[in-house]
Protein backbone atom coordinates (compact mmCIF):
# COMPACT_ATOMS: atom_id res chain seq x y z
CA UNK A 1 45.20 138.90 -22.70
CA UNK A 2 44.83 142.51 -22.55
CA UNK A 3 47.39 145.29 -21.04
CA UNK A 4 47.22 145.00 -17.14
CA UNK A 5 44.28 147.38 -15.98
CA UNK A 6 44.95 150.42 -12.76
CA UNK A 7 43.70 149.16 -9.32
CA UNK A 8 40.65 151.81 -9.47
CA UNK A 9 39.79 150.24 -13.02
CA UNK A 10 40.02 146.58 -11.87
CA UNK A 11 37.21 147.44 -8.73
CA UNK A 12 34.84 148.92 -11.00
CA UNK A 13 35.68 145.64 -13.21
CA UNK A 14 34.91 143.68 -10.29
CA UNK A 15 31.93 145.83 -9.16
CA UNK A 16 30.25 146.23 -12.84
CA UNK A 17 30.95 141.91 -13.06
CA UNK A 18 29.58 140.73 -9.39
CA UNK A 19 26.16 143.41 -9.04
CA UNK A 20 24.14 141.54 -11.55
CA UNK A 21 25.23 138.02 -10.12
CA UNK A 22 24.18 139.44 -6.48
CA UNK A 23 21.01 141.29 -7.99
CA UNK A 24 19.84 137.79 -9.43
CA UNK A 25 20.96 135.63 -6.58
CA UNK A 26 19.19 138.40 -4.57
CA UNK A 27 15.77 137.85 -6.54
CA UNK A 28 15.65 134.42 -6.54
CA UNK A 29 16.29 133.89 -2.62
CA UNK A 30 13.55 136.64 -2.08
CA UNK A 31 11.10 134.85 -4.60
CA UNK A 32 11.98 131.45 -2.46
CA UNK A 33 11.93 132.54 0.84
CA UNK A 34 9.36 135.47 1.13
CA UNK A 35 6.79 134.34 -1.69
CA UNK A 36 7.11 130.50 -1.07
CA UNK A 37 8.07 129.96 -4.28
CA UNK A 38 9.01 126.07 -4.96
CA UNK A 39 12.75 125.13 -5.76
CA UNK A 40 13.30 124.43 -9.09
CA UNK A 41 14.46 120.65 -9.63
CA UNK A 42 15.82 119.14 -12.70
CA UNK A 43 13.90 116.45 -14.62
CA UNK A 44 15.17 113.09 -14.71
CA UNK A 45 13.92 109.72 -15.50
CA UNK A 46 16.67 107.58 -12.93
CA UNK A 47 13.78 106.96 -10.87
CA UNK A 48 11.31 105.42 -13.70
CA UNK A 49 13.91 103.73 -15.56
CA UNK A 50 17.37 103.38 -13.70
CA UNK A 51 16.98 99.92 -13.01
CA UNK A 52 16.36 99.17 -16.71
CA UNK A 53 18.77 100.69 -17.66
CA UNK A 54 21.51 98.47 -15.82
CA UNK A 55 19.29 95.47 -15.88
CA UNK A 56 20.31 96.49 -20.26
CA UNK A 57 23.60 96.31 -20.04
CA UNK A 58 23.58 92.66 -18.23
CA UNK A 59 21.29 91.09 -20.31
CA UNK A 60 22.84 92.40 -23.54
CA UNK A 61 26.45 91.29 -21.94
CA UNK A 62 28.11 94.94 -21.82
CA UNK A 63 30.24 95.73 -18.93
CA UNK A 64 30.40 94.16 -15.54
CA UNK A 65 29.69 90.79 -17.08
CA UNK A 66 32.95 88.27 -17.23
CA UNK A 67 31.84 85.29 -19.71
């Protein structure tokens, strides 16, 4: 890496890093908590087709199948 930075320069490396991450952290607890804002969730499909899924690999005689 670089040359090893003074203490005073490595806090306001540490300062100028971490106040965006609190500022957004920050906004998005206020937007949940105060407004009653919904969490955001991830899409997925394991509860539609999960099952299919492994009922695929049994049939077609893929893993977890000794013949």
């Amino acid at each position: 890496m670089g040359s090893k930075l003074p203490p005073q320069a490595q806090r306001w490396r540490i300062i100028i890093f971490t106040l965006p991450i609190i500022g957004v952290t920050s906004f998005v607890l206020y937007k949940r908590l105060v407004l009653g804002e919904p969490r955001r969730t991830l899409p997925t499909d394991l509860e539609k087709h999960g099952h299919e899924k492994v009922a695929d690999i049994y049939i077609s005689g893929g893993e977890g199948k000794s013949s």
